[in-house]
PDB file of N, CA and C in Angstrom:
ATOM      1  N   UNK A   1       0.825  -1.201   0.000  1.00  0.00           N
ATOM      2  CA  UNK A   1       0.000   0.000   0.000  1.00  0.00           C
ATOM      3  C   UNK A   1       0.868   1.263   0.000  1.00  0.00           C
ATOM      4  N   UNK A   2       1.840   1.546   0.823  1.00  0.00           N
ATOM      5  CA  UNK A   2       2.544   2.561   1.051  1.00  0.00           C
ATOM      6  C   UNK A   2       3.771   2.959  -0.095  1.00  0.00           C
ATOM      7  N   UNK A   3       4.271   1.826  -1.152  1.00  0.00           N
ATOM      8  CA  UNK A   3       4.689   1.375  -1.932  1.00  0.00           C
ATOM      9  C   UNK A   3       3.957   2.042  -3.417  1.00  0.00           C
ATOM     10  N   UNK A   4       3.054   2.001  -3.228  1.00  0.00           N
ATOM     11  CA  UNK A   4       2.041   2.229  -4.678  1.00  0.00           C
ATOM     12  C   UNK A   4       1.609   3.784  -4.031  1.00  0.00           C
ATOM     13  N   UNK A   5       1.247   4.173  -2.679  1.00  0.00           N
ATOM     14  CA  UNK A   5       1.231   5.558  -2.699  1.00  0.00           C
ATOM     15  C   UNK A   5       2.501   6.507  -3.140  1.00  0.00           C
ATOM     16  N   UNK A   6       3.482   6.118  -2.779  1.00  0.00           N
ATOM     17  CA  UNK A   6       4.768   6.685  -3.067  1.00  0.00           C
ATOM     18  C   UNK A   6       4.837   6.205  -4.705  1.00  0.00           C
ATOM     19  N   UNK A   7       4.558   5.661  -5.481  1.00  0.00           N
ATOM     20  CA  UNK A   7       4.603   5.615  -6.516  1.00  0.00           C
ATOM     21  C   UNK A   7       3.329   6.889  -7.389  1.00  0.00           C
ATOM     22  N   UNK A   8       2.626   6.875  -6.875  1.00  0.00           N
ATOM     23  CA  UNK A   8       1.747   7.935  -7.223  1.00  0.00           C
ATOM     24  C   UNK A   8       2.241   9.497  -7.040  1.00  0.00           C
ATOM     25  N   UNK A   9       2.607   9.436  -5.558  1.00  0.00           N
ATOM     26  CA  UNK A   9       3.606  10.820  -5.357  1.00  0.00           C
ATOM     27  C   UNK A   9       4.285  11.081  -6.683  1.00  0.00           C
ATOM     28  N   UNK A  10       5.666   9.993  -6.777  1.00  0.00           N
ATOM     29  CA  UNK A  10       6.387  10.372  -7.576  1.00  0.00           C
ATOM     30  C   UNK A  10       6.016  10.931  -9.173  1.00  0.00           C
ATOM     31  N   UNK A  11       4.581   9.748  -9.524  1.00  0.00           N
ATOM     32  CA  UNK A  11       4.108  10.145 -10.930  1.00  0.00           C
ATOM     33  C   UNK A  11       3.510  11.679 -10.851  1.00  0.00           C
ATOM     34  N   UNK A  12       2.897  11.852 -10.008  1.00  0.00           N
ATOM     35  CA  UNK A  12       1.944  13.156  -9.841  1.00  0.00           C
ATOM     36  C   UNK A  12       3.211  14.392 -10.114  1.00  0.00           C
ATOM     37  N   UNK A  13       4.687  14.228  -9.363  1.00  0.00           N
ATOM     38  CA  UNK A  13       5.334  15.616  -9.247  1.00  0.00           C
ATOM     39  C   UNK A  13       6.395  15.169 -10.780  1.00  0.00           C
ATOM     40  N   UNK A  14       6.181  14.179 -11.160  1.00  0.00           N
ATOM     41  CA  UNK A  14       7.106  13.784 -13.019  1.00  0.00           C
ATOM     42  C   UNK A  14       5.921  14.491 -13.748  1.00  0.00           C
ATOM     43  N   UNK A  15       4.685  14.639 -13.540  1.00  0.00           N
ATOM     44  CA  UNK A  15       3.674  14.678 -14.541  1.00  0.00           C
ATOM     45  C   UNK A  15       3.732  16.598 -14.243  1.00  0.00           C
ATOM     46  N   UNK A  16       3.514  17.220 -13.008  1.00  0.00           N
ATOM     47  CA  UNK A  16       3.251  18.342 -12.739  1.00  0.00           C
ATOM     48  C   UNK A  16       4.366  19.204 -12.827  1.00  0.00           C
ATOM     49  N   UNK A  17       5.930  18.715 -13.261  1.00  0.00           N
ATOM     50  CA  UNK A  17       7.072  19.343 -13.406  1.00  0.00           C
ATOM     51  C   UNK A  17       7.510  20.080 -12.114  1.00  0.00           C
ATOM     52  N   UNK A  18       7.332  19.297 -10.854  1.00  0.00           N
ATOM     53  CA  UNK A  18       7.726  19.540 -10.032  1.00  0.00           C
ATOM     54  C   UNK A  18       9.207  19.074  -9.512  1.00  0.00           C
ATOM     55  N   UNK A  19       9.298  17.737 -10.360  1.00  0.00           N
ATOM     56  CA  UNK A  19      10.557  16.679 -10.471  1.00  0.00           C
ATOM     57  C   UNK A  19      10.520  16.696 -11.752  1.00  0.00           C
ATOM     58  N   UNK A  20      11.966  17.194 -12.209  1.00  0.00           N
ATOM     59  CA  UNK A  20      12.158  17.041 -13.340  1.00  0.00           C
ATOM     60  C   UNK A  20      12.730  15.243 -13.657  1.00  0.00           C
ATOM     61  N   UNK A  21      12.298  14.704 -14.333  1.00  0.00           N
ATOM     62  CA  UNK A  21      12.848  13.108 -14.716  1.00  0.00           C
ATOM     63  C   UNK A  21      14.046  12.944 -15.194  1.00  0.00           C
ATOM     64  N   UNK A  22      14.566  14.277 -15.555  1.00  0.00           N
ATOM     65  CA  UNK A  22      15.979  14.725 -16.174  1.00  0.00           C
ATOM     66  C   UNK A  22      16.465  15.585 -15.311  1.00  0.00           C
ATOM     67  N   UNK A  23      17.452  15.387 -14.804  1.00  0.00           N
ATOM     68  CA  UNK A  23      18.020  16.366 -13.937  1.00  0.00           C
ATOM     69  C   UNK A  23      19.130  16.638 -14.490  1.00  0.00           C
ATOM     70  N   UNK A  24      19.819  18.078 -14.923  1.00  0.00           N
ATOM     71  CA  UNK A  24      20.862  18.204 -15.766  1.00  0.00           C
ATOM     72  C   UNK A  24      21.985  18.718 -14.784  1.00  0.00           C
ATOM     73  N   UNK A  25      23.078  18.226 -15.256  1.00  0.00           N
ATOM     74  CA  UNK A  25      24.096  18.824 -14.144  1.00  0.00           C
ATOM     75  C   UNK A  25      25.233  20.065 -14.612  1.00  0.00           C
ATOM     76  N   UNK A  26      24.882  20.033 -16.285  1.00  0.00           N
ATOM     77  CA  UNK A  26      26.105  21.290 -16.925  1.00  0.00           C
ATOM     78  C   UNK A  26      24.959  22.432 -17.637  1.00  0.00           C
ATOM     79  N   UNK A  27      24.998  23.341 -18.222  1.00  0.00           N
ATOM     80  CA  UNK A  27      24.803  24.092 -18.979  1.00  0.00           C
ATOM     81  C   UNK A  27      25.767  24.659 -20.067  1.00  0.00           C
ATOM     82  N   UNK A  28      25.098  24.879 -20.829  1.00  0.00           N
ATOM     83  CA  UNK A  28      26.358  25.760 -22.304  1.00  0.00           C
ATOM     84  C   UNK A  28      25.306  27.121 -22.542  1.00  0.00           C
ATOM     85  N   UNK A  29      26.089  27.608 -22.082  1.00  0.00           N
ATOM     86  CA  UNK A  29      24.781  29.109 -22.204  1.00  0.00           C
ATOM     87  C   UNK A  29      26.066  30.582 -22.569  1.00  0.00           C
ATOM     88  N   UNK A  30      25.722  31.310 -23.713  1.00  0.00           N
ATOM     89  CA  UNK A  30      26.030  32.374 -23.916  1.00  0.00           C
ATOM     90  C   UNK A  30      25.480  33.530 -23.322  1.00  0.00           C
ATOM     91  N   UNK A  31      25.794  34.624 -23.079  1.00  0.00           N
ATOM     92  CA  UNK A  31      24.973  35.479 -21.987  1.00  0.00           C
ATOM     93  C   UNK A  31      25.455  37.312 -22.344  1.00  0.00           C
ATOM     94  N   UNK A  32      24.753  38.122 -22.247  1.00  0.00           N
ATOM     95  CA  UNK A  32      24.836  39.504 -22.226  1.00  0.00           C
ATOM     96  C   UNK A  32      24.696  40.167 -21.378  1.00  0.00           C
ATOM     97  N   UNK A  33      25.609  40.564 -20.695  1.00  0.00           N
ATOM     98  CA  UNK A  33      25.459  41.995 -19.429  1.00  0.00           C
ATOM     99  C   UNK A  33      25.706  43.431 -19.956  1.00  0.00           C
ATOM    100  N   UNK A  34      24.428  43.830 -19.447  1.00  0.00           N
ATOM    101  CA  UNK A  34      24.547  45.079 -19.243  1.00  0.00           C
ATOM    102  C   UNK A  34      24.353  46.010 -18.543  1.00  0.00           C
ATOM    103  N   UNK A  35      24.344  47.478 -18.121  1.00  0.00           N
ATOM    104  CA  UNK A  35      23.726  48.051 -16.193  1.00  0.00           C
ATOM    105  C   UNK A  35      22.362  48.209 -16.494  1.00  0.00           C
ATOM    106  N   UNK A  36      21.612  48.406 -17.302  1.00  0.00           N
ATOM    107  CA  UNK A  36      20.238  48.897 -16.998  1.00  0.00           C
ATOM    108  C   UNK A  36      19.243  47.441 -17.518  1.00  0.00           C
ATOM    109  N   UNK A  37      18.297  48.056 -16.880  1.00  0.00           N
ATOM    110  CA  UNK A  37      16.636  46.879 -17.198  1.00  0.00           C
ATOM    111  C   UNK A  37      16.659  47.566 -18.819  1.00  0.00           C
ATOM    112  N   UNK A  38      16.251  48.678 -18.647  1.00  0.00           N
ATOM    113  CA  UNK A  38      15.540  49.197 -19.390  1.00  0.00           C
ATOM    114  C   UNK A  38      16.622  48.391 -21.227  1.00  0.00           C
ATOM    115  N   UNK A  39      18.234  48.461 -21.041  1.00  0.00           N
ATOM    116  CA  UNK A  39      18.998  48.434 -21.716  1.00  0.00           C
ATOM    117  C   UNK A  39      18.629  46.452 -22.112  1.00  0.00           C
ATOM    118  N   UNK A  40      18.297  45.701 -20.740  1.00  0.00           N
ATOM    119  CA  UNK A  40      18.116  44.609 -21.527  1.00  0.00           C
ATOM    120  C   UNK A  40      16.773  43.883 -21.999  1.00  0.00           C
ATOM    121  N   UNK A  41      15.977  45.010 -21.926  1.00  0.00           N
ATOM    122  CA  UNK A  41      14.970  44.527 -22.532  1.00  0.00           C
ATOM    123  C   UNK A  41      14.764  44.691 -23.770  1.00  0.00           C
ATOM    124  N   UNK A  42      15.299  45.931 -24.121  1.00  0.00           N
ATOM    125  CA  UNK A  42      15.399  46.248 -25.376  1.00  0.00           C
ATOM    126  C   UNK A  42      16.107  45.562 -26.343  1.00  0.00           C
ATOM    127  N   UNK A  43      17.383  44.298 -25.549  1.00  0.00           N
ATOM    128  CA  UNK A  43      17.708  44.027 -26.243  1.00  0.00           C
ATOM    129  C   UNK A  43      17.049  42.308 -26.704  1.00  0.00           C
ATOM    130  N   UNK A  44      16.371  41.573 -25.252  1.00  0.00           N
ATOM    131  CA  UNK A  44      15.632  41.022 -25.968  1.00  0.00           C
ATOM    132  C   UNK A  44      14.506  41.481 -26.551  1.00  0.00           C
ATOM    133  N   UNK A  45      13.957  42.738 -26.391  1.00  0.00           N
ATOM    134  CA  UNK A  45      12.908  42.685 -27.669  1.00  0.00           C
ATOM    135  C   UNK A  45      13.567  42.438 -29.102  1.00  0.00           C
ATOM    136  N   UNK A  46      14.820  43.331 -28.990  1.00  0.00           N
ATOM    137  CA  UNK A  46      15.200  43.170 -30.378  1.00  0.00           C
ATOM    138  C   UNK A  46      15.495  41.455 -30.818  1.00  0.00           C
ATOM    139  N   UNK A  47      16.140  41.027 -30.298  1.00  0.00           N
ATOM    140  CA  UNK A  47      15.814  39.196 -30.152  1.00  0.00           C
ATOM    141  C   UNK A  47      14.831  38.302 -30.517  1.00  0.00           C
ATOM    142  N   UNK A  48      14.231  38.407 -29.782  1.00  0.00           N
ATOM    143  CA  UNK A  48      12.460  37.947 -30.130  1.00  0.00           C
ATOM    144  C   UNK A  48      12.318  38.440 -31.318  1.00  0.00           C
ATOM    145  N   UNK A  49      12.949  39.816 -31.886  1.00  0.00           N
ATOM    146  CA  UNK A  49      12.005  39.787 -33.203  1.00  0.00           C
ATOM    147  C   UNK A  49      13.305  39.231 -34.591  1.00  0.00           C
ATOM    148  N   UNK A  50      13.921  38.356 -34.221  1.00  0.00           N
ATOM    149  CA  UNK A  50      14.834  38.077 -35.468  1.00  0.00           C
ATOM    150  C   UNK A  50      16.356  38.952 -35.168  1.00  0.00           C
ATOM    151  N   UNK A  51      16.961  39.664 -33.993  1.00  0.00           N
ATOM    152  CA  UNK A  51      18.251  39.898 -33.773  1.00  0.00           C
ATOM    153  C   UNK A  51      18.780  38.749 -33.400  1.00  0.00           C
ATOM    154  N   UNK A  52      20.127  38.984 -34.250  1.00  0.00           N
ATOM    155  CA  UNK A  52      21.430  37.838 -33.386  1.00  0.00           C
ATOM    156  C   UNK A  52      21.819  37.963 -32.339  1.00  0.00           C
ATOM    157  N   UNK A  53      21.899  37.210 -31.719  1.00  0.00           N
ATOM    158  CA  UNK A  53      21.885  37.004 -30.429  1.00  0.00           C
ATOM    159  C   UNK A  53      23.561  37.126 -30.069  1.00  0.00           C
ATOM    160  N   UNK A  54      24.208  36.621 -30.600  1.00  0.00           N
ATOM    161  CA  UNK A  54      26.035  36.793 -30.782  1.00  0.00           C
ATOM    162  C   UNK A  54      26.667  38.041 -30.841  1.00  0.00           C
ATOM    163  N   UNK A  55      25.623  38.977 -31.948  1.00  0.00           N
ATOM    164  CA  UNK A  55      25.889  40.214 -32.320  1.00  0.00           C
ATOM    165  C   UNK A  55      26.180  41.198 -31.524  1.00  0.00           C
ATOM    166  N   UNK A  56      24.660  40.769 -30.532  1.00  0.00           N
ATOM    167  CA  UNK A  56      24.272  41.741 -29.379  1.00  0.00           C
ATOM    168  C   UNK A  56      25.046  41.596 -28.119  1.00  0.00           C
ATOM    169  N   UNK A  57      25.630  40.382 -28.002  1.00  0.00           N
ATOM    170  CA  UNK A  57      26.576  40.497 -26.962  1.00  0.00           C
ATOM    171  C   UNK A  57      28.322  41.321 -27.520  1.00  0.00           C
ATOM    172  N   UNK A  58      28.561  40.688 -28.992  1.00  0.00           N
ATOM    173  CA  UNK A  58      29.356  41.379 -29.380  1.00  0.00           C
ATOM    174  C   UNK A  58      29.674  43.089 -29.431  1.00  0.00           C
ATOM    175  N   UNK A  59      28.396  43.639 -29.345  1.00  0.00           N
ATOM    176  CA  UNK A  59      28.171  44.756 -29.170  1.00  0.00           C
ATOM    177  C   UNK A  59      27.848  45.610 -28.057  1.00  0.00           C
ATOM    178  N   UNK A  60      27.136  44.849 -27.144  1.00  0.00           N
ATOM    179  CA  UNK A  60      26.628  45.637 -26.343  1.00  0.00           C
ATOM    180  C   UNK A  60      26.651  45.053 -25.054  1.00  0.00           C
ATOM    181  N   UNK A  61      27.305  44.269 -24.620  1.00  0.00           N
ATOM    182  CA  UNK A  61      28.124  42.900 -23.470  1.00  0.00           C
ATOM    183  C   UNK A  61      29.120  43.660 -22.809  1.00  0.00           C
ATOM    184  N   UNK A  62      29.005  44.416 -21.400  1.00  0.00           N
ATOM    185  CA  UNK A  62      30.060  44.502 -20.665  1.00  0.00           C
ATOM    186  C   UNK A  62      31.119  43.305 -20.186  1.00  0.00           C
ATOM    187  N   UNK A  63      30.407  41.973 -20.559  1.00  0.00           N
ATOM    188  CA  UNK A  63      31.306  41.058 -20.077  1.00  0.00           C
ATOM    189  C   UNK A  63      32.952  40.889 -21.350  1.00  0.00           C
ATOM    190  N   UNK A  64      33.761  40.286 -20.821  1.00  0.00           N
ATOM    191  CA  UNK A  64      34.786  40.083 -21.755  1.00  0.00           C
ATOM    192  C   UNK A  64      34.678  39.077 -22.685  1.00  0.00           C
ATOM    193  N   UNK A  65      33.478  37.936 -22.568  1.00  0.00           N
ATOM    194  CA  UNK A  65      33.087  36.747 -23.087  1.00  0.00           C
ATOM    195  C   UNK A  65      31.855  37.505 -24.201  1.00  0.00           C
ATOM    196  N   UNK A  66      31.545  38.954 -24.527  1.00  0.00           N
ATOM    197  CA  UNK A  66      31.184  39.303 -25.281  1.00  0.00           C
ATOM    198  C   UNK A  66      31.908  39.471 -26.956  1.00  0.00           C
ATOM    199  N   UNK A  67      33.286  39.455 -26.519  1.00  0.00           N
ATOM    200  CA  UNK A  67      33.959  39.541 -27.692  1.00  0.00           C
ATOM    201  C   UNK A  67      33.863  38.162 -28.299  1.00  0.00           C
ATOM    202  N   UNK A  68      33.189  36.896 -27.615  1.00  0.00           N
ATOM    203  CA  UNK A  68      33.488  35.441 -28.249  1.00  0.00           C
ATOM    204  C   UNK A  68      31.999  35.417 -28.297  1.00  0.00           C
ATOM    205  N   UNK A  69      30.646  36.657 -28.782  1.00  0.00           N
ATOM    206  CA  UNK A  69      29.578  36.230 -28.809  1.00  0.00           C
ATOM    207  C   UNK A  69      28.960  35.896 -27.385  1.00  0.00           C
ATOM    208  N   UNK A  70      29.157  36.075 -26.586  1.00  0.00           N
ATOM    209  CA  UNK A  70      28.709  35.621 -25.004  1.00  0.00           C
ATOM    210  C   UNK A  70      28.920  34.268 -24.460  1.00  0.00           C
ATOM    211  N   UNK A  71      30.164  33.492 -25.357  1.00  0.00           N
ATOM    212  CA  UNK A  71      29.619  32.122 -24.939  1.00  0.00           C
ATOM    213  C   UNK A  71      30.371  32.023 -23.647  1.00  0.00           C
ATOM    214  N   UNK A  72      29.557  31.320 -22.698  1.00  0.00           N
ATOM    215  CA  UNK A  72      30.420  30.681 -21.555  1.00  0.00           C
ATOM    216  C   UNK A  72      31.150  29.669 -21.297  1.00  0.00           C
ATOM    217  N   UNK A  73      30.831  28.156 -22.166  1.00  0.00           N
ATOM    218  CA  UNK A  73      30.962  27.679 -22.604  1.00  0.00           C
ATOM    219  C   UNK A  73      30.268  26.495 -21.210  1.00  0.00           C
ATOM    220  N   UNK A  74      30.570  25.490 -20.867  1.00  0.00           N
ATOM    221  CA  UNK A  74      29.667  24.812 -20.023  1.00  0.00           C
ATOM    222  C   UNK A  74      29.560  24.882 -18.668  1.00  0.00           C
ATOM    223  N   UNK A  75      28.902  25.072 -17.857  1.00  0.00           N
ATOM    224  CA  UNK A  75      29.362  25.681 -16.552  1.00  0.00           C
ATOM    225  C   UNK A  75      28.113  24.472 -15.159  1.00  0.00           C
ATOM    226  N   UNK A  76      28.555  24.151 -14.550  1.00  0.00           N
ATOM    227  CA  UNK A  76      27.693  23.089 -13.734  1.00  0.00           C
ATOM    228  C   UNK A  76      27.290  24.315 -12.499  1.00  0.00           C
ATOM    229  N   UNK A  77      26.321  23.613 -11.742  1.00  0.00           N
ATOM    230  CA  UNK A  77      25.766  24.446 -10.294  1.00  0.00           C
ATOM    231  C   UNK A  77      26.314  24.617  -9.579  1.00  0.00           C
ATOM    232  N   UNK A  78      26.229  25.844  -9.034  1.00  0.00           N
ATOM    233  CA  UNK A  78      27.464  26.052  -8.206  1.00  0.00           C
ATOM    234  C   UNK A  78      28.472  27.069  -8.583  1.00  0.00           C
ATOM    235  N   UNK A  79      28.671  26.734  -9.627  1.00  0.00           N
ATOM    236  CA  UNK A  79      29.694  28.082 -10.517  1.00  0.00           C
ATOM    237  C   UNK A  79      29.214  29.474 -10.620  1.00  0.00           C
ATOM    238  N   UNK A  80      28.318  29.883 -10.578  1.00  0.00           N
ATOM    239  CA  UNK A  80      27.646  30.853 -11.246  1.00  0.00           C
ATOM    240  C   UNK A  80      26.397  31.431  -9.819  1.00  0.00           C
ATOM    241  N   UNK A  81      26.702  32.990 -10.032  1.00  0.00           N
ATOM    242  CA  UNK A  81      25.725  33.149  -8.752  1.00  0.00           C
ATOM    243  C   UNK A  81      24.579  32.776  -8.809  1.00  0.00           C
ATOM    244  N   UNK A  82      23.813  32.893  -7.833  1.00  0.00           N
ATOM    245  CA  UNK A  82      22.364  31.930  -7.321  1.00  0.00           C
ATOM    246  C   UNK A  82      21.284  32.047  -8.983  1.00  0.00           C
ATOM    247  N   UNK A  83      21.613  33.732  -8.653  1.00  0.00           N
ATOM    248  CA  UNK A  83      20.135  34.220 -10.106  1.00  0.00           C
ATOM    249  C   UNK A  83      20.342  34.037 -11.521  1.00  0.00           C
ATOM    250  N   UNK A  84      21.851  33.594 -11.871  1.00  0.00           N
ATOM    251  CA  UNK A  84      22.272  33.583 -13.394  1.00  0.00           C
ATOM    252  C   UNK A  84      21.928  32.100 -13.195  1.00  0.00           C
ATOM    253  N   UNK A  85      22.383  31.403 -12.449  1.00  0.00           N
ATOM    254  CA  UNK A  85      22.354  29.833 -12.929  1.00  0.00           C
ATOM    255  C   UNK A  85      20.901  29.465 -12.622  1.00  0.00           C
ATOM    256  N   UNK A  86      20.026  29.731 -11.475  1.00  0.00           N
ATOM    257  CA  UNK A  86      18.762  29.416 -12.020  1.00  0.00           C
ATOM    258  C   UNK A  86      17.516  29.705 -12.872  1.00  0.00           C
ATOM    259  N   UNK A  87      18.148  30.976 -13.887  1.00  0.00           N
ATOM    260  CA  UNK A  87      17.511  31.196 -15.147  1.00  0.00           C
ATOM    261  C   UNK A  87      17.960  30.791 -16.171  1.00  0.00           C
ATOM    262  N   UNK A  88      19.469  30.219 -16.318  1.00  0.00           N
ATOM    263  CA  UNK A  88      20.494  29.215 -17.052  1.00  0.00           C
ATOM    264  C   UNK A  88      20.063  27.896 -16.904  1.00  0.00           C
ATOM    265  N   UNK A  89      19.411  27.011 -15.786  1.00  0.00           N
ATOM    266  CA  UNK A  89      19.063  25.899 -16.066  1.00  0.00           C
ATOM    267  C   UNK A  89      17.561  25.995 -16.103  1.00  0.00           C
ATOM    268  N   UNK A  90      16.540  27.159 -15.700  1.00  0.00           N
ATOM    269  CA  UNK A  90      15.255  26.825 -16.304  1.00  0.00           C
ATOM    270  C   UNK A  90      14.788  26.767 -17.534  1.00  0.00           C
ATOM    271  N   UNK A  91      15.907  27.911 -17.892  1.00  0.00           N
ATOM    272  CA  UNK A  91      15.290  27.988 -19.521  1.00  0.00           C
ATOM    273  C   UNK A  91      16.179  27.161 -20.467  1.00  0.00           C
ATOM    274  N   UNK A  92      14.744  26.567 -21.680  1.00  0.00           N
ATOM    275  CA  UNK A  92      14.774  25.424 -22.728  1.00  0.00           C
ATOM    276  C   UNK A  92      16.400  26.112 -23.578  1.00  0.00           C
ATOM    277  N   UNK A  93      16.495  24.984 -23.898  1.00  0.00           N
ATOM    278  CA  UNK A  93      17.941  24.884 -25.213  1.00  0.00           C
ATOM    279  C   UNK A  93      16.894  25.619 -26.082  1.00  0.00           C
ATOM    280  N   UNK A  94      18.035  27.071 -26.738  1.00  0.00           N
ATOM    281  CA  UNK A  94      17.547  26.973 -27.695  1.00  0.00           C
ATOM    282  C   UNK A  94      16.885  28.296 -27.725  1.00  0.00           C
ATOM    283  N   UNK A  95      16.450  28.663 -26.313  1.00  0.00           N
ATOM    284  CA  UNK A  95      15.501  29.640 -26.027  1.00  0.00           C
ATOM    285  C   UNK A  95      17.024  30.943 -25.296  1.00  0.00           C
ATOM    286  N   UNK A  96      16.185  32.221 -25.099  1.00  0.00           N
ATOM    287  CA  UNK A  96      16.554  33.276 -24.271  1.00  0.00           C
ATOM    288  C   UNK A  96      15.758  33.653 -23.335  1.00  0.00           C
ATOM    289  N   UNK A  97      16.794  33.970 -21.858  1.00  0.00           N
ATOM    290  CA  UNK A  97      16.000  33.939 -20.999  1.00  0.00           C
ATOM    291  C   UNK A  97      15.327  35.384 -20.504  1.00  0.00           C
ATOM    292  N   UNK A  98      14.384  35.815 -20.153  1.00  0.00           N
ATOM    293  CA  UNK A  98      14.039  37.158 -19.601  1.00  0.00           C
ATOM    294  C   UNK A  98      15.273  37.962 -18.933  1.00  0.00           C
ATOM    295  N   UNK A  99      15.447  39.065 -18.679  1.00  0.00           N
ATOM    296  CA  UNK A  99      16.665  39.798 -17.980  1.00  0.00           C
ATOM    297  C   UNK A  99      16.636  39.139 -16.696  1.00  0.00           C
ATOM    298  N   UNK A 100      17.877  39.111 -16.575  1.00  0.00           N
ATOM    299  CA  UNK A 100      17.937  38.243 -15.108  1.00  0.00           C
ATOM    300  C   UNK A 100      18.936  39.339 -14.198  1.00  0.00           C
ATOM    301  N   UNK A 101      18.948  39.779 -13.091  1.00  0.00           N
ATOM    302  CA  UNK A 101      19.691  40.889 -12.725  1.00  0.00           C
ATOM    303  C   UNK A 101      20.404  39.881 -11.339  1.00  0.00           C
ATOM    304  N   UNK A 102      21.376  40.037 -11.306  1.00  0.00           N
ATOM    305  CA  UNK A 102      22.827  39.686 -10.318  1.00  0.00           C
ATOM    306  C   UNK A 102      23.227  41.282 -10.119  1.00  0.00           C
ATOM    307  N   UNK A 103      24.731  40.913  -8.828  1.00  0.00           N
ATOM    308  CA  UNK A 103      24.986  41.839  -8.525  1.00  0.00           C
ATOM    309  C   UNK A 103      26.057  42.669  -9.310  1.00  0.00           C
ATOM    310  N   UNK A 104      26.237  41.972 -10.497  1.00  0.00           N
ATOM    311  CA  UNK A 104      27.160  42.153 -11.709  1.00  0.00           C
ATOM    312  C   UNK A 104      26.483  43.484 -12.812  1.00  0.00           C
ATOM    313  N   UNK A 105      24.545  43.111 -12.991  1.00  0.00           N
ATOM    314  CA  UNK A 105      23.978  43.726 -13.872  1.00  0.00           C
ATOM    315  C   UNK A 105      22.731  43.012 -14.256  1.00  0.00           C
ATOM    316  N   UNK A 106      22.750  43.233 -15.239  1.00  0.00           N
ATOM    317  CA  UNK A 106      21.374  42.624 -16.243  1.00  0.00           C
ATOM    318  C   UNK A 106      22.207  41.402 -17.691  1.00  0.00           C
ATOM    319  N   UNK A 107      21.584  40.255 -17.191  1.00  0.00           N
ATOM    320  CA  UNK A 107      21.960  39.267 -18.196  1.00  0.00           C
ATOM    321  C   UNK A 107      20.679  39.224 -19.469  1.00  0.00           C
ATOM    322  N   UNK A 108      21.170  38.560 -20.103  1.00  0.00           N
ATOM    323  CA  UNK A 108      20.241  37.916 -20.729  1.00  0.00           C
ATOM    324  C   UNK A 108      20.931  36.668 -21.189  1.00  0.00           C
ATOM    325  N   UNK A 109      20.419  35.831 -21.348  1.00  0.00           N
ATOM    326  CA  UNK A 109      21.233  34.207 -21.057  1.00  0.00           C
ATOM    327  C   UNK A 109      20.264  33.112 -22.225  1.00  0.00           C
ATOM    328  N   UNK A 110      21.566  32.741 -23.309  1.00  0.00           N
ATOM    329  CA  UNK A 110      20.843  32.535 -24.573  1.00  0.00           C
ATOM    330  C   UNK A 110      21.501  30.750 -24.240  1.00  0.00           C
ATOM    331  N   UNK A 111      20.940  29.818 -23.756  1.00  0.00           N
ATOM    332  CA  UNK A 111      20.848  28.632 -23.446  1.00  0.00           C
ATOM    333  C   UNK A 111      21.213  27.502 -24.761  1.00  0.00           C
ATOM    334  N   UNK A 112      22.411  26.865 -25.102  1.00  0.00           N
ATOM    335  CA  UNK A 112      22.577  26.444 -26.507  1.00  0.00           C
ATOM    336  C   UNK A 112      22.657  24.458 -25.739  1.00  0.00           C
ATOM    337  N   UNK A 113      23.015  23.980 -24.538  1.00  0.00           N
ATOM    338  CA  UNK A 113      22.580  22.625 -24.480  1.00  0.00           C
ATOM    339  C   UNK A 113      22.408  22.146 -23.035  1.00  0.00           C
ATOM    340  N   UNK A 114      22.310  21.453 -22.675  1.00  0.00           N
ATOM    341  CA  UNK A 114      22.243  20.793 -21.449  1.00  0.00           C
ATOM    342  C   UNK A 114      22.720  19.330 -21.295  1.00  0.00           C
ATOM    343  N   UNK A 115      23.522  19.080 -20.274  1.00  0.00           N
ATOM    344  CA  UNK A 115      24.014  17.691 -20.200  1.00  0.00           C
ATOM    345  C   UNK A 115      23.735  17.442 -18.635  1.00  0.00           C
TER     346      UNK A 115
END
């Protein structure tokens, strides 16, 4: 009995994405800092509508990993302060994440795989 309830638990929080069934332990995420909100929204709007995403860090990236396009290249938990890495592993491969603000600035964090 207690066996098949705990089996239900587990299906209920796999089904409700409460437990992910995949738990990833690296990220490969390229990323853009800059000081203002206002500066990174604008730049994912420009994003969302068909900007390169490489470009915009090339351009407009206080980080030094802007000159290589933003890439970070793979980085596990733990590395990365609390608010960059948990908008780095929520968001899908593939996707960009909303401005994420650390005590660095305003990211925007363009997610390329997960292992």
């Amino acid at each position: 009995m207690i066996k098949n309830i705990c089996k239900l638990f587990i299906m209920v929080f796999l089904l409700t994405g409460v437990v992910s069934a995949e738990e990833y332990t690296q990220v490969h995420a390229e990323h853009i800092l800059v000081k203002t909100a206002a500066e990174a929204q604008q730049i994912k709007k420009d994003i969302d509508n068909g900007g390169d995403f490489e470009y915009y860090a090339r351009t407009y990236s206080l980080c030094p990993s802007g000159q290589n396009g933003g890439d970070l290249g793979y980085f596990g938990r733990g590395q990365m302060v609390k608010e960059f890495e948990k908008a780095a592993f929520n968001t899908p491969v593939g996707e960009v994440s909303n401005p994420v603000y650390t005590q660095f600035g305003w990211h925007l964090i363009k997610v390329l795989d997960k292992k």
